[in-house]
Protein backbone atom coordinates (compact mmCIF):
# COMPACT_ATOMS: atom_id res chain seq x y z
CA UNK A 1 -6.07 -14.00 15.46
CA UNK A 2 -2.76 -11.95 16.44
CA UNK A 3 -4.00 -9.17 18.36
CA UNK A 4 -2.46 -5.55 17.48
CA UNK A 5 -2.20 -2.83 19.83
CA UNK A 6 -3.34 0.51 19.37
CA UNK A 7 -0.54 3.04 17.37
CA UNK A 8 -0.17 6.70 15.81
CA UNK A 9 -1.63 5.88 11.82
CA UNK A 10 -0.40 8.37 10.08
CA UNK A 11 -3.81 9.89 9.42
CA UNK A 12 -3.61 10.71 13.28
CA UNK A 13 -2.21 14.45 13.84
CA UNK A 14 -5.13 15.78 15.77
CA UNK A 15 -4.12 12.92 18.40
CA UNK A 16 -0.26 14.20 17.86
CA UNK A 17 -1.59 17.59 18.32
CA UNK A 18 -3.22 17.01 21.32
CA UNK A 19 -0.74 15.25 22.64
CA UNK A 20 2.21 16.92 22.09
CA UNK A 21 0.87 20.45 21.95
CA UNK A 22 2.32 20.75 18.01
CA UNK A 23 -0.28 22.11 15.61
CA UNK A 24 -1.20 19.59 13.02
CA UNK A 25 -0.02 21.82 10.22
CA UNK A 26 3.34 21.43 10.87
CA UNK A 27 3.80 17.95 11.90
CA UNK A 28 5.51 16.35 8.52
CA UNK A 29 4.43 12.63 8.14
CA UNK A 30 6.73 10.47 6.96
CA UNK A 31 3.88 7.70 8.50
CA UNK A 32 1.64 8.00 5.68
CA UNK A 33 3.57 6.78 3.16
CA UNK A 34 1.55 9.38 0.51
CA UNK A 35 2.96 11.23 -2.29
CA UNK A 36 5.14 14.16 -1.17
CA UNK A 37 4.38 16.29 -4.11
CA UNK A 38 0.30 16.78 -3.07
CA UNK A 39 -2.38 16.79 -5.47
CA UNK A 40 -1.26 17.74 -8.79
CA UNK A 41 -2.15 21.42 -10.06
CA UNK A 42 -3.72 20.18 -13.17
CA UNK A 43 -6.28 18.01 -10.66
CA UNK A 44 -6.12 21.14 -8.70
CA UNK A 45 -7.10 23.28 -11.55
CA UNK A 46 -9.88 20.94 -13.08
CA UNK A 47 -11.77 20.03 -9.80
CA UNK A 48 -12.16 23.83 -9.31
CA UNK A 49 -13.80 24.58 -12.95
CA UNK A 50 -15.91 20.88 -12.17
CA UNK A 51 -17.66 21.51 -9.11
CA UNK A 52 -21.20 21.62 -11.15
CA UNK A 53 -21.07 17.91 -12.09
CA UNK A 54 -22.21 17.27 -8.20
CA UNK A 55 -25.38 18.21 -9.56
CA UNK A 56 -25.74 15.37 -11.26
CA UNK A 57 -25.24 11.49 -10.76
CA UNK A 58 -22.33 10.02 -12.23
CA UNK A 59 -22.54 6.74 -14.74
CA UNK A 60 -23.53 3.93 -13.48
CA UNK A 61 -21.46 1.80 -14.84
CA UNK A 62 -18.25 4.71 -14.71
CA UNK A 63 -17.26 3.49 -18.05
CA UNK A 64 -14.90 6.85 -18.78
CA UNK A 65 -13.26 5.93 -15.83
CA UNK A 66 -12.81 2.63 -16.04
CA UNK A 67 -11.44 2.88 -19.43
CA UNK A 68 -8.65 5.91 -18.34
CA UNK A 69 -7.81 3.51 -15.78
CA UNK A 70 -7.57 0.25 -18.18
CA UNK A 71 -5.17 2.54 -20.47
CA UNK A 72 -3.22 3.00 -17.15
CA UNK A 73 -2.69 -0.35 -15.70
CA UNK A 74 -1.88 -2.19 -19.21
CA UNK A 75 -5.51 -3.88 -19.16
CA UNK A 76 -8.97 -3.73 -20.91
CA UNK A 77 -11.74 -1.73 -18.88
CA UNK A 78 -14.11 -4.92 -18.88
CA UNK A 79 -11.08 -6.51 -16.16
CA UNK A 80 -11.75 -3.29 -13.75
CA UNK A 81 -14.17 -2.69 -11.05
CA UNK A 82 -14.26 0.63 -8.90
CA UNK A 83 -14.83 1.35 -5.46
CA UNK A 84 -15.41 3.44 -2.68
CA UNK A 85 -10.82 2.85 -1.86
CA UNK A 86 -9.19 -0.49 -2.21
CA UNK A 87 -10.78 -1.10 1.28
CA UNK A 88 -14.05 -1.50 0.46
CA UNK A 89 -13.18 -3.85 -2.31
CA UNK A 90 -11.10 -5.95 -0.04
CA UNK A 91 -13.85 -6.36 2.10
CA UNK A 92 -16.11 -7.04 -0.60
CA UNK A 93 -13.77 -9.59 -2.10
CA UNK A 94 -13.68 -11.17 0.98
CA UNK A 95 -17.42 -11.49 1.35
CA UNK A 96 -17.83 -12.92 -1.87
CA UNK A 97 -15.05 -15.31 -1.37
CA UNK A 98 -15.76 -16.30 2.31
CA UNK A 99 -12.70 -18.06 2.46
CA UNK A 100 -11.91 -20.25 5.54
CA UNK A 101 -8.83 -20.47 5.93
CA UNK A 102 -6.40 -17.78 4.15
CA UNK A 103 -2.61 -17.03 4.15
CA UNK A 104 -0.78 -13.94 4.69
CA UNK A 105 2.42 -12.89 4.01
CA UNK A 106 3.72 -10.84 7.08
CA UNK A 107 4.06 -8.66 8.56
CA UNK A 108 1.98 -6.90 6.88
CA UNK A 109 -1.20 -4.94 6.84
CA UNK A 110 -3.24 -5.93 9.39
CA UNK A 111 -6.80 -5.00 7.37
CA UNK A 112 -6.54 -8.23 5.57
CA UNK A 113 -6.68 -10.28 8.64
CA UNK A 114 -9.57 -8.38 10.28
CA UNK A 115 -11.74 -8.57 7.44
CA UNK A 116 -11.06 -12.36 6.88
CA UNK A 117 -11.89 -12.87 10.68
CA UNK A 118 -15.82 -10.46 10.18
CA UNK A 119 -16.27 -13.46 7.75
CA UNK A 120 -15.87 -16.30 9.99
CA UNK A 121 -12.43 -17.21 8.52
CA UNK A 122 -9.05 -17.54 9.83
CA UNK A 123 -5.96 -16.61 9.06
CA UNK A 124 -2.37 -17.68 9.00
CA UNK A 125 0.66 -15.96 8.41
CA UNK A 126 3.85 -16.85 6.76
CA UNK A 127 6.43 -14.63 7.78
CA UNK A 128 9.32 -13.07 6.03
CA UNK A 129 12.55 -13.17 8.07
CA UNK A 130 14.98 -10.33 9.33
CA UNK A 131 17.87 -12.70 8.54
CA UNK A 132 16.73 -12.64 4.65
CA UNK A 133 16.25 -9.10 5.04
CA UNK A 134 12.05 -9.85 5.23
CA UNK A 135 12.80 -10.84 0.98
CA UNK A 136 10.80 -14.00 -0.10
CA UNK A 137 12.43 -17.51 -0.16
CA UNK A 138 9.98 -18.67 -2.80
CA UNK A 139 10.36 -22.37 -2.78
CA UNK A 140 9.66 -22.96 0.63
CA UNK A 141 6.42 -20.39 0.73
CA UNK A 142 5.35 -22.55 -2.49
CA UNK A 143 5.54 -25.57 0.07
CA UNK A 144 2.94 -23.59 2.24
CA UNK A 145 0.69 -23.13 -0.49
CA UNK A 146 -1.72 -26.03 0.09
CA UNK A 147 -5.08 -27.66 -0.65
CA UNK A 148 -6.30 -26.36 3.00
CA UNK A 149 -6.48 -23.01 2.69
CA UNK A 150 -8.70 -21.17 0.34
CA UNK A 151 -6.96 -17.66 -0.04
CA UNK A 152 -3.20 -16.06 -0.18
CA UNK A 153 -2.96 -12.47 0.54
CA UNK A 154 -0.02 -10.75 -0.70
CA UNK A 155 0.99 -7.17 -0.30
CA UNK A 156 3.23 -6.29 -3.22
CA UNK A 157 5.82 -4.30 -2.18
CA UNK A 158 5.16 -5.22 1.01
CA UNK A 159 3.78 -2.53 3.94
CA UNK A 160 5.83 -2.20 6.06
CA UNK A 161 9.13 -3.79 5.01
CA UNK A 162 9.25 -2.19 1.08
CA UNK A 163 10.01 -5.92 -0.01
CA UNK A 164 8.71 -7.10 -3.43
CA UNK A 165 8.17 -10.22 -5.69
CA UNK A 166 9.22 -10.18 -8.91
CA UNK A 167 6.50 -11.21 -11.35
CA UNK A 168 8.13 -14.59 -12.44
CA UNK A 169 8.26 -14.98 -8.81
CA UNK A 170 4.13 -14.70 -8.85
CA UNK A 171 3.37 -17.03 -11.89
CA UNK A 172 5.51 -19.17 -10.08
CA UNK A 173 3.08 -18.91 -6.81
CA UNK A 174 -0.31 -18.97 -8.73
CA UNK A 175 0.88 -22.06 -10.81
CA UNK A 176 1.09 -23.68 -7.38
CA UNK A 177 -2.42 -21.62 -6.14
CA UNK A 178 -4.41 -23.09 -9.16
CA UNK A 179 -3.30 -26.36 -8.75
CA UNK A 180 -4.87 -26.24 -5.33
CA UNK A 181 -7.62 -23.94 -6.00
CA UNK A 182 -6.57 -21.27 -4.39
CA UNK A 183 -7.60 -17.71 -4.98
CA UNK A 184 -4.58 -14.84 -4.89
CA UNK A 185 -5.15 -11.57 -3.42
CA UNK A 186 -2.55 -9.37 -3.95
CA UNK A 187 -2.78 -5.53 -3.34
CA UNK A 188 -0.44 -3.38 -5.05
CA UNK A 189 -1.61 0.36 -3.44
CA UNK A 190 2.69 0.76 -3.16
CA UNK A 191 3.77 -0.66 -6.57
CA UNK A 192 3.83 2.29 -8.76
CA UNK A 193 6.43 3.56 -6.28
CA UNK A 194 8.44 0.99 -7.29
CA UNK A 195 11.90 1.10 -9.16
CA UNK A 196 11.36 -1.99 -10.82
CA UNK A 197 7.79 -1.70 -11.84
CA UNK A 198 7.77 -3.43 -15.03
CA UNK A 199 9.04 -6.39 -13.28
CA UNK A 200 6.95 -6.31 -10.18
CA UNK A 201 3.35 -5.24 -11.20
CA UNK A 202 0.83 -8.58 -12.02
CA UNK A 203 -1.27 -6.69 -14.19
CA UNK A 204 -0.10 -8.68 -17.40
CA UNK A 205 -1.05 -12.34 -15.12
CA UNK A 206 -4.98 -11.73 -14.82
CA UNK A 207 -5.20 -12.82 -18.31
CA UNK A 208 -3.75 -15.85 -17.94
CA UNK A 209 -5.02 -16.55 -14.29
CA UNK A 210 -8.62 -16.44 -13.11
CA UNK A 211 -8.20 -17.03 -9.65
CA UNK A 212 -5.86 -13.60 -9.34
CA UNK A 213 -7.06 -10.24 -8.20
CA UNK A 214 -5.02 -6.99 -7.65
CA UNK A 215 -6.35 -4.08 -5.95
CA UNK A 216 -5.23 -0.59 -5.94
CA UNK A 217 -6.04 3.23 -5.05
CA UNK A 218 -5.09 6.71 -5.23
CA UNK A 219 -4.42 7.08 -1.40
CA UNK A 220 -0.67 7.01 -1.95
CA UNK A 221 0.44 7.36 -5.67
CA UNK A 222 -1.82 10.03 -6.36
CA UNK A 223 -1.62 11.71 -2.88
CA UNK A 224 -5.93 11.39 -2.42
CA UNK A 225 -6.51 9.21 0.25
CA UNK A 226 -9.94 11.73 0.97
CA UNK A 227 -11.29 11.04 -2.64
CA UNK A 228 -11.61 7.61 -1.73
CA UNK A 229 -11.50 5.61 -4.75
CA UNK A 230 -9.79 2.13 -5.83
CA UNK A 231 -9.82 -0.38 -7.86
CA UNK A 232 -9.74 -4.01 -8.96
CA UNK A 233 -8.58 -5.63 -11.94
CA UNK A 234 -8.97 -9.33 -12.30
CA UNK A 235 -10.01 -11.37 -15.92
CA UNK A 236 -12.07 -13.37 -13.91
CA UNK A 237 -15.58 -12.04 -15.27
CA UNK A 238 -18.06 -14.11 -12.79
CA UNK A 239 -15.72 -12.48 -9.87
CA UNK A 240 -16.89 -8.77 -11.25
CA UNK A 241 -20.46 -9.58 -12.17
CA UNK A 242 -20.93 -10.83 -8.12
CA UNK A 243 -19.25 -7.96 -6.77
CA UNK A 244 -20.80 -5.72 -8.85
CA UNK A 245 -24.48 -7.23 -7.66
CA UNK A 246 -23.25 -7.18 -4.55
CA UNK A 247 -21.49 -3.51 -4.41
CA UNK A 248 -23.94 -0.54 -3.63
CA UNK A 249 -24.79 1.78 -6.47
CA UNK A 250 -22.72 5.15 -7.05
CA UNK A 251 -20.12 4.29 -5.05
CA UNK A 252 -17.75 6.62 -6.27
CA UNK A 253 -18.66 10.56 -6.64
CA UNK A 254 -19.08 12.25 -9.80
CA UNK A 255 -15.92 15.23 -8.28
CA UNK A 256 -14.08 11.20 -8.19
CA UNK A 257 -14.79 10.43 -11.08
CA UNK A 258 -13.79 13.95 -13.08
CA UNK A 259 -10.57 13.68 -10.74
CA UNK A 260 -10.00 10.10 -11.74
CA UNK A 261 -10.10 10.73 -14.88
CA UNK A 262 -7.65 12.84 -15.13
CA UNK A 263 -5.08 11.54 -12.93
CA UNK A 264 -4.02 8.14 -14.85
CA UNK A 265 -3.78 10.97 -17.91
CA UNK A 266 -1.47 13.29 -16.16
CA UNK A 267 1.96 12.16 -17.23
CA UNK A 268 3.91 15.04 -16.28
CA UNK A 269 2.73 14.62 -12.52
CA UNK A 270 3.33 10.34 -13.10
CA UNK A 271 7.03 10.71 -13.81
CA UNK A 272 7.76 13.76 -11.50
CA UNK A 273 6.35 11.47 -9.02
CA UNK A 274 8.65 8.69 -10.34
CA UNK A 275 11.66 11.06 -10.29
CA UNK A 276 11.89 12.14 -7.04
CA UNK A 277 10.94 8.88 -5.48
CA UNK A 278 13.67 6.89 -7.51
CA UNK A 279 16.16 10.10 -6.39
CA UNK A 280 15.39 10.35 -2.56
CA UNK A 281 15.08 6.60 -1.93
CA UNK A 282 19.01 6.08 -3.77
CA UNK A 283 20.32 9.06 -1.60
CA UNK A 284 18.26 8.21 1.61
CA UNK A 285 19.96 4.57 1.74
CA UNK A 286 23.23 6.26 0.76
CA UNK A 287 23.26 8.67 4.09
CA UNK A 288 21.45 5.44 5.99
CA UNK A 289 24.28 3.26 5.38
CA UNK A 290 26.84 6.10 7.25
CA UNK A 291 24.72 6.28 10.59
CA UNK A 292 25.75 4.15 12.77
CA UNK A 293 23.64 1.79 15.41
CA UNK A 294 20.81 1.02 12.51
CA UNK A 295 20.60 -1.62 9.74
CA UNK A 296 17.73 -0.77 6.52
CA UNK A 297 16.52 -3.14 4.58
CA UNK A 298 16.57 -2.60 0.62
CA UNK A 299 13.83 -0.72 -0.27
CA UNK A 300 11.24 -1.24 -3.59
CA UNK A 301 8.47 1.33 -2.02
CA UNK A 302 8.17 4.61 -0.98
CA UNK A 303 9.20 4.10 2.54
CA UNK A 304 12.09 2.05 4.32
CA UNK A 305 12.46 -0.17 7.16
CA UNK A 306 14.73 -0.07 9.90
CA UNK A 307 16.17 -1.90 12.43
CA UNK A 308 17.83 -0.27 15.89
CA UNK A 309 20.85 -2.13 16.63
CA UNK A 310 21.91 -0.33 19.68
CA UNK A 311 20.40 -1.79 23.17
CA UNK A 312 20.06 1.26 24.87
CA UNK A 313 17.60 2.48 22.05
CA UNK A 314 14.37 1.74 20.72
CA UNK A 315 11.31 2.76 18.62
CA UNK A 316 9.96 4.70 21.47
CA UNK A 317 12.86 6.99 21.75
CA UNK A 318 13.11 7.35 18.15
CA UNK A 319 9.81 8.49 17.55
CA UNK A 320 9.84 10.67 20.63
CA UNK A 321 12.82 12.58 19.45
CA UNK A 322 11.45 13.04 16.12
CA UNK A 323 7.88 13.81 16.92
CA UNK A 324 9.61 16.81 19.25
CA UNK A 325 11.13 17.76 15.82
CA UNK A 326 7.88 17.61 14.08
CA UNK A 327 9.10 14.59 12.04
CA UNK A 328 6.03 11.59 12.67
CA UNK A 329 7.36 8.52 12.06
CA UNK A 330 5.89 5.15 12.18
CA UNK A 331 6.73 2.88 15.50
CA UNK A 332 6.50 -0.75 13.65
CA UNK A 333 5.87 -2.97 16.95
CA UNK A 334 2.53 -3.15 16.42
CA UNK A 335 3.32 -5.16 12.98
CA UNK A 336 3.13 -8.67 13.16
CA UNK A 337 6.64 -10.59 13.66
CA UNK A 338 8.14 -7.32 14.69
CA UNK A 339 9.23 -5.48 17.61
CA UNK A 340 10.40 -2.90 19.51
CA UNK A 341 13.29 -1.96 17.32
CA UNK A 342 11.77 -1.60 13.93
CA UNK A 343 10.60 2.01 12.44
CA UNK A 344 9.31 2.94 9.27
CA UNK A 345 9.06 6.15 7.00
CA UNK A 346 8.27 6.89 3.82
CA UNK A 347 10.11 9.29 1.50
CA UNK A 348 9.51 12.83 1.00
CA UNK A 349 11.04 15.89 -0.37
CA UNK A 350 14.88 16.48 -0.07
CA UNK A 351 14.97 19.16 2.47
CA UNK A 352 12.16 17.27 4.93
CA UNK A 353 14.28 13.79 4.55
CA UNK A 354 17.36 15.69 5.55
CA UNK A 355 15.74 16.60 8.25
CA UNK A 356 14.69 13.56 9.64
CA UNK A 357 18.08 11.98 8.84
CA UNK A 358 19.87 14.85 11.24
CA UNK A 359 17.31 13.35 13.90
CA UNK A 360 17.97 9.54 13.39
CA UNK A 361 21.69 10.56 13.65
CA UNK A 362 21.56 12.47 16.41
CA UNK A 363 19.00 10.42 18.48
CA UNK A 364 21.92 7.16 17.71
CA UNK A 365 24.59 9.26 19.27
């Protein structure tokens, strides 16, 4: 098991507060990679008037929800199964699966990993390269894909390098997956970020491909990571039925629910959110590609990697100089496969990304 060193999450301004003496208010994380626009003011508006449904439990079976999130994703409700965040249905996956012996694609997450190693199980990685820009060479990964291993992880895009895989690219993999019986994993909390989301998403493959599941969450997208609910979509039925014996009752809240509901409805917030992502990550590149001393690397997220390029700087100073701006960035050596030279932020709102790109300019002089 790689071992990963501690790091600044992006959840972790009362450390940058005490640390650098900054109230947490006005530290702007570009670590979190979460929508910059908040919570909408229609979810905003309803939670307020729906604070009496506490009073009650919610449905058991959250079939209201499941069905606004079915209309959402492209699927049919009986394919989804909700949780308490994608990260307790990861783990719950995992338990159910017990797989011993997975693959990862990396660097990635590092969640995947530890929850495969609670089970017993191991884990390898297959990594994507800085010389192909971390973007998939898919016939040799297909030659990795054997009768040994039990489970492939994928990230889709990819945290932390915004790489994705095209969806012919996936039926491709989980033609080779099925003929070895492996079960796909493939966790798409980034992918309605995405530019080319029709192309990308695998909702359309779990109903042709019962050994697929995707996972997802509100975290990001939907700028909730405190609500705390995800979900799973897969066709395979016997899948659901174990994790739903296995998953607690009530998982999710009955203010998540009313606030789930709403959000996969809430098309004006959707494709604002669509907008200014698709606008900021075109012009962010633009101004990237005039600042000397760094190379990016193509992004399909939210966020973008780079790469220092200059030996007499590094991740440290980088994030030192913009933390003393109030900019948090995320240091990416504690990533799997990378170093000391690779940073990561996500995208926000004009004015804050202008910002930040005045620091990364001035910190290469």
């Amino acid at each position: 098991m790689i071992k990963h060193v501690d790091h600044f999450h992006g959840s972790d301004l009362e450390k940058m507060e005490k640390i650098y003496h900054i109230p947490k208010e006005e530290i702007i994380s570009f670590s979190a990679n979460i929508n910059p626009l908040g919570l909408s003011y229609k979810l905003k508006e309803t939670l307020a008037k729906k604070l009496h449904v506490i009073t009650s439990y919610p449905d058991r079976e959250y079939t209201s929800l499941r069905q606004k999130i079915a209309n959402y994703c492209g699927t049919v409700f009986e394919n989804i199964l909700v949780g308490n965040g994608s990260t307790e249905l990861i783990s719950l996956f995992i338990q159910i699966e017990h797989p011993k012996k997975a693959l990862i694609l990396g660097p990635t997450y590092s969640e995947y990993e530890r929850e495969i190693s609670l089970g017993g199980g191991s884990s390898l990685y297959y990594p994507l390269t800085e010389k192909l820009d971390f973007q998939l060479q898919l016939e040799d990964f297909k030659s990795h894909l054997t009768e040994n291993m039990d489970l492939l992880i994928l990230c889709n895009p990819n945290n932390p390098t915004s790489s994705a895989i095209t969806r012919e690219d996936l039926r491709s993999i989980l033609d080779v997956c099925k003929q070895n019986d492996i079960f796909v994993m493939i966790d798409e909390t980034y992918v309605e970020f995405s530019k080319n989301y029709e192309k990308i998403h695998g909702v359309p493959l779990t109903n042709y491909y019962n050994n697929l599941i995707i996972l997802r969450g509100v975290s990001k997208f939907f700028a909730a990571p405190g609500l705390r609910l995800g979900y799973a979509i897969t066709g395979n039925q016997d899948l659901i039925k174990q994790m739903n014996t296995k998953k607690n009752p009530w998982t999710i809240n009955s203010l998540a629910v009313v606030a789930g509901e709403l959000m996969f409805t809430d098309q004006d917030y959707i494709q604002a959110t669509k907008d200014l992502i698709e606008a900021e990550r075109e012009r962010v590149c633009l101004r990237l590609s005039h600042i000397e001393g760094i190379k990016y690397y193509p992004p399909s997220a939210n966020f973008i990697l780079l790469r220092i390029l200059k030996e007499e700087k590094n991740a440290d100073i980088l994030f030192e100089k913009a933390i003393r701006k109030k900019f948090m960035i995320r240091n990416c050596s504690t990533f799997p496969f990378l170093d000391n030279r690779y940073v990561r932020f996500c995208f926000m709102k004009p004015k804050m990304n202008d910002g930040l790109l005045d620091c990364i300019e001035e910190a290469m002089l």
